[in-house]
N, C-alpha and C. Protein backbone atom coordinates (compact mmCIF):
# COMPACT_ATOMS: atom_id res chain seq x y z
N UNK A 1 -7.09 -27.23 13.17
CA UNK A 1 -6.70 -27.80 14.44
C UNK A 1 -6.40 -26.66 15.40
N UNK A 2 -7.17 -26.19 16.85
CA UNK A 2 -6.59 -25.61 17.28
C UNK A 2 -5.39 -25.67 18.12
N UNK A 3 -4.95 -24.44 18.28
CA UNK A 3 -3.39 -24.12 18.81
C UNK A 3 -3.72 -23.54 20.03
N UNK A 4 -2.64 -24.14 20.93
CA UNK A 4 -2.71 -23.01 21.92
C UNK A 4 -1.92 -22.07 22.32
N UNK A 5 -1.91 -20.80 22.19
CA UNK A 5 -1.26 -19.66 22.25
C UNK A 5 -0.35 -19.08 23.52
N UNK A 6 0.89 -19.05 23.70
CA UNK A 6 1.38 -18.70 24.75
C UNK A 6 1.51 -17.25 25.20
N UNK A 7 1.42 -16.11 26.36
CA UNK A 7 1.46 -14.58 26.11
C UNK A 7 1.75 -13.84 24.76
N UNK A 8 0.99 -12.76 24.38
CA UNK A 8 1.82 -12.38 23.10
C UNK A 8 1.52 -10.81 23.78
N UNK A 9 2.61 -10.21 23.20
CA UNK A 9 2.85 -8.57 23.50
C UNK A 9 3.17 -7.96 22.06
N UNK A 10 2.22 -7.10 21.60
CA UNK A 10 2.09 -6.25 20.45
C UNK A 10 2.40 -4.84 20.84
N UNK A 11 3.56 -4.28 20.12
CA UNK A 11 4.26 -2.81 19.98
C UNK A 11 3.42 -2.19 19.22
N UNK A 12 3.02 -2.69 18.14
CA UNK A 12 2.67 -1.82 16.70
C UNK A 12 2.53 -2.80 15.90
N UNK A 13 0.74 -2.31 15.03
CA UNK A 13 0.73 -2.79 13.85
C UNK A 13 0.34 -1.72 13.08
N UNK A 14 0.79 -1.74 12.27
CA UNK A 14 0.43 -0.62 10.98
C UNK A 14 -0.78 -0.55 10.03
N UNK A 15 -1.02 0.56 9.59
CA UNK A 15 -2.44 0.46 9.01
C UNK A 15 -2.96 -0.37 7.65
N UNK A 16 -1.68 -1.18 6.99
CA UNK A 16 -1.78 -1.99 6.40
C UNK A 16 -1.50 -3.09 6.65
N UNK A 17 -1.42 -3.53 8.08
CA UNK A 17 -1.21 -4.82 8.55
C UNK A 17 -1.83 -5.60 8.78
N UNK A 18 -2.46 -6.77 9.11
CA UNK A 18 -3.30 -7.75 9.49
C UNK A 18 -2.30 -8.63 11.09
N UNK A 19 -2.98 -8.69 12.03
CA UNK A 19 -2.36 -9.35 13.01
C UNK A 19 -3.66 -10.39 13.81
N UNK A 20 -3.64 -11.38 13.84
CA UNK A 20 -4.39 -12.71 14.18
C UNK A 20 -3.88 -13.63 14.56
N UNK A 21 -4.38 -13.97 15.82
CA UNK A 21 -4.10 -14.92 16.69
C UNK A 21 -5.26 -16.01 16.76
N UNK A 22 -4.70 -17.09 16.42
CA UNK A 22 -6.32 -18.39 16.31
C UNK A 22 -6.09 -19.11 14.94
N UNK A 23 -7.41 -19.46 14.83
CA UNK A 23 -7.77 -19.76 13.46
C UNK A 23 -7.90 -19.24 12.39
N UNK A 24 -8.01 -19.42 11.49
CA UNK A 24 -8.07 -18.56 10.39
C UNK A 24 -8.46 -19.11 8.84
N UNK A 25 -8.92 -19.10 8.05
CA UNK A 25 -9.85 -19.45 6.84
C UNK A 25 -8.97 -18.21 5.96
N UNK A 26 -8.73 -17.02 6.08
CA UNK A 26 -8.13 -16.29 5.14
C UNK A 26 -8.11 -14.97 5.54
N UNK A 27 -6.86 -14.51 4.62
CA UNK A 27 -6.79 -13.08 5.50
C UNK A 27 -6.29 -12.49 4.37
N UNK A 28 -6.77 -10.99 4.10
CA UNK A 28 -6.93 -10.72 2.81
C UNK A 28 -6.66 -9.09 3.13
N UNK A 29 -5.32 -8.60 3.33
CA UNK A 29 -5.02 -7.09 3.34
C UNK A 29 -5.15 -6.30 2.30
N UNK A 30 -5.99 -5.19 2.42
CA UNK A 30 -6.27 -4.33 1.07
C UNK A 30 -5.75 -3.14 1.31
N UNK A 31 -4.80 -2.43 0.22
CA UNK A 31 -4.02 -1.35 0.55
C UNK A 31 -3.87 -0.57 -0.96
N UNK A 32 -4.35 1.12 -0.92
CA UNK A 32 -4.33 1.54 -2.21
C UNK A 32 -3.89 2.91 -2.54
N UNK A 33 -2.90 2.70 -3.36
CA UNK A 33 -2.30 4.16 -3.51
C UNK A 33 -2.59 4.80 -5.12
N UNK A 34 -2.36 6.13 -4.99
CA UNK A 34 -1.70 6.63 -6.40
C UNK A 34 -0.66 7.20 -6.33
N UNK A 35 -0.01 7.17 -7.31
CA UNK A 35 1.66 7.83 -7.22
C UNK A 35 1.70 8.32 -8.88
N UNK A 36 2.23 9.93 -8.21
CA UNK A 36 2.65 10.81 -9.20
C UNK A 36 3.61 11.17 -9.33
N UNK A 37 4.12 10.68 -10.68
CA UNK A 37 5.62 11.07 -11.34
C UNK A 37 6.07 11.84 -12.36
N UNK A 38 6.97 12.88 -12.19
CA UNK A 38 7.41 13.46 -13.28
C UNK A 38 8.21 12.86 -14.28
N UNK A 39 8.88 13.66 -15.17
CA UNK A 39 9.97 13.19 -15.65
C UNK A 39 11.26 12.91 -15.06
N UNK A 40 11.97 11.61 -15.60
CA UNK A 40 13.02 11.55 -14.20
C UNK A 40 13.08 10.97 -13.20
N UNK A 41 11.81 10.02 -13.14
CA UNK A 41 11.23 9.47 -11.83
C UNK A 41 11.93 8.29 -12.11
N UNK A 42 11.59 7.34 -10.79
CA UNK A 42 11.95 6.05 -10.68
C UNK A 42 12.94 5.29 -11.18
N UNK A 43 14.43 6.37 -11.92
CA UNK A 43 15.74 5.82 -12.59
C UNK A 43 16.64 5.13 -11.22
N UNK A 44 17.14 4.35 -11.83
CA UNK A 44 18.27 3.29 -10.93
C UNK A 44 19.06 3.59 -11.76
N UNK A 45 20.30 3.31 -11.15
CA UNK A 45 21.44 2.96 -12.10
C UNK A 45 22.91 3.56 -11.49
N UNK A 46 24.24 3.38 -12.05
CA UNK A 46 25.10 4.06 -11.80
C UNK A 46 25.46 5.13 -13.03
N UNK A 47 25.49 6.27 -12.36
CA UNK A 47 25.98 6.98 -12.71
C UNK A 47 25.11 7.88 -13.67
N UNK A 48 23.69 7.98 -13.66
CA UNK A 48 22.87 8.85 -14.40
C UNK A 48 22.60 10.44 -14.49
N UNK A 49 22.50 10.93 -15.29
CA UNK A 49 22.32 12.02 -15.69
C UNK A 49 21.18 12.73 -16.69
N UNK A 50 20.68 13.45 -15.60
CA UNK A 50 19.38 13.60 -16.46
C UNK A 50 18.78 15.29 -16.14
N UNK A 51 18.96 15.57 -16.99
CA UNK A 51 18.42 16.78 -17.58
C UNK A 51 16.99 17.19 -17.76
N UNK A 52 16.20 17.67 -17.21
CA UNK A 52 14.57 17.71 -17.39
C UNK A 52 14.24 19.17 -17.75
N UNK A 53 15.66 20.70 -17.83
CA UNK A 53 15.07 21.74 -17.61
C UNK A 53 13.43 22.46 -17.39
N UNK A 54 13.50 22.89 -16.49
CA UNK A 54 12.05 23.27 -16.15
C UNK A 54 10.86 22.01 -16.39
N UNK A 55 11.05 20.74 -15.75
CA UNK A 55 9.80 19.71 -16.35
C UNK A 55 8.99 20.00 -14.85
N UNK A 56 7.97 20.02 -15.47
CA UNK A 56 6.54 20.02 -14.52
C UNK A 56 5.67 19.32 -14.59
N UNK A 57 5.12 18.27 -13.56
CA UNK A 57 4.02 17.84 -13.38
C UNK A 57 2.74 18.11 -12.77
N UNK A 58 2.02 18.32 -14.05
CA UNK A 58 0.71 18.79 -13.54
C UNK A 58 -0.23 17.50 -13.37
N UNK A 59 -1.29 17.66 -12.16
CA UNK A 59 -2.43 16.80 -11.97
C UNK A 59 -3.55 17.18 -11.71
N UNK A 60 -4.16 16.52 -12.80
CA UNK A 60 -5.83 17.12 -12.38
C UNK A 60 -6.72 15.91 -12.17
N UNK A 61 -6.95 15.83 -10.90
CA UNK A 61 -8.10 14.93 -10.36
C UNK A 61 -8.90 15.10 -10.00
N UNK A 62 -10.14 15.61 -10.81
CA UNK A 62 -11.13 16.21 -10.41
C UNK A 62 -12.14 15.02 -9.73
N UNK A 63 -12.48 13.57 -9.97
CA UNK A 63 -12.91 13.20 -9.51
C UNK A 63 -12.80 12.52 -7.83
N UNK A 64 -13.66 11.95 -7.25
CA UNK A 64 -13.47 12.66 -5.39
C UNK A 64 -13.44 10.73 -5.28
N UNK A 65 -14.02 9.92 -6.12
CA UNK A 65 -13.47 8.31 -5.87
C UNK A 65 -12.94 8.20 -7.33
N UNK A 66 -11.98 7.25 -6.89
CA UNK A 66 -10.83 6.47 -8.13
C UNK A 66 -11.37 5.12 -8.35
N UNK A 67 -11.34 4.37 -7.59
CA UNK A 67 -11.84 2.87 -7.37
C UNK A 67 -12.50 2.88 -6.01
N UNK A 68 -14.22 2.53 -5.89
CA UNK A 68 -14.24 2.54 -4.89
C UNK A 68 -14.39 1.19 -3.97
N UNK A 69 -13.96 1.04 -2.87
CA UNK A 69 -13.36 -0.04 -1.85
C UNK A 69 -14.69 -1.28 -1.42
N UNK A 70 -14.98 -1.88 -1.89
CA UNK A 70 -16.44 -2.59 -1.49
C UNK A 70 -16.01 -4.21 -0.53
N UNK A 71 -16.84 -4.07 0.70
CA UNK A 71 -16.37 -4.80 1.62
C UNK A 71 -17.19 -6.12 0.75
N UNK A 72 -16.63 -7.44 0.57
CA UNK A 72 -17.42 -8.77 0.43
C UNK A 72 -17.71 -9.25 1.76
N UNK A 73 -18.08 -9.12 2.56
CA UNK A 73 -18.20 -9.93 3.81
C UNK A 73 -17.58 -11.35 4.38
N UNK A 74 -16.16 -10.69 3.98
CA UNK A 74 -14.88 -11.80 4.41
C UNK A 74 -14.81 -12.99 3.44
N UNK A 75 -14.93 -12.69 2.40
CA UNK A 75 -14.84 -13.58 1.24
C UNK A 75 -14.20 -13.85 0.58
């Protein structure tokens, strides 16, 4: 059913954002990271203590695609 839209004023959308005004059938944001962690990473908690002396993370990514991104033609 269409809508009718009253002024809209856009500051900022970000590069993982989707912003659409109208109709719409589906909207499908694709966003892709890698994340590298040492030892020690990602703890919550109260009151932790953690000891890693000298821990090092090494990475070797020699390859130049990970997954590569294939458009379906809005599908």
């Amino acid at each position: 059913m269409p809508a009718v839209v009253g002024a809209i004023k856009v500051i900022t959308v970000s590069s993982s954002s989707i912003f659409n005004v109208g109709d719409v059938y589906a909207m499908n944001p694709e966003s892709y990271v890698k994340t590298f962690a040492g030892g020690g990473s990602f703890n919550t908690g109260n009151g932790i203590y953690i000891d890693l002396n000298r821990s090092t993370t090494i990475v070797r990514d020699t390859d130049n695609i990970d997954q590569p991104i294939v458009d379906e033609g809005g599908i």
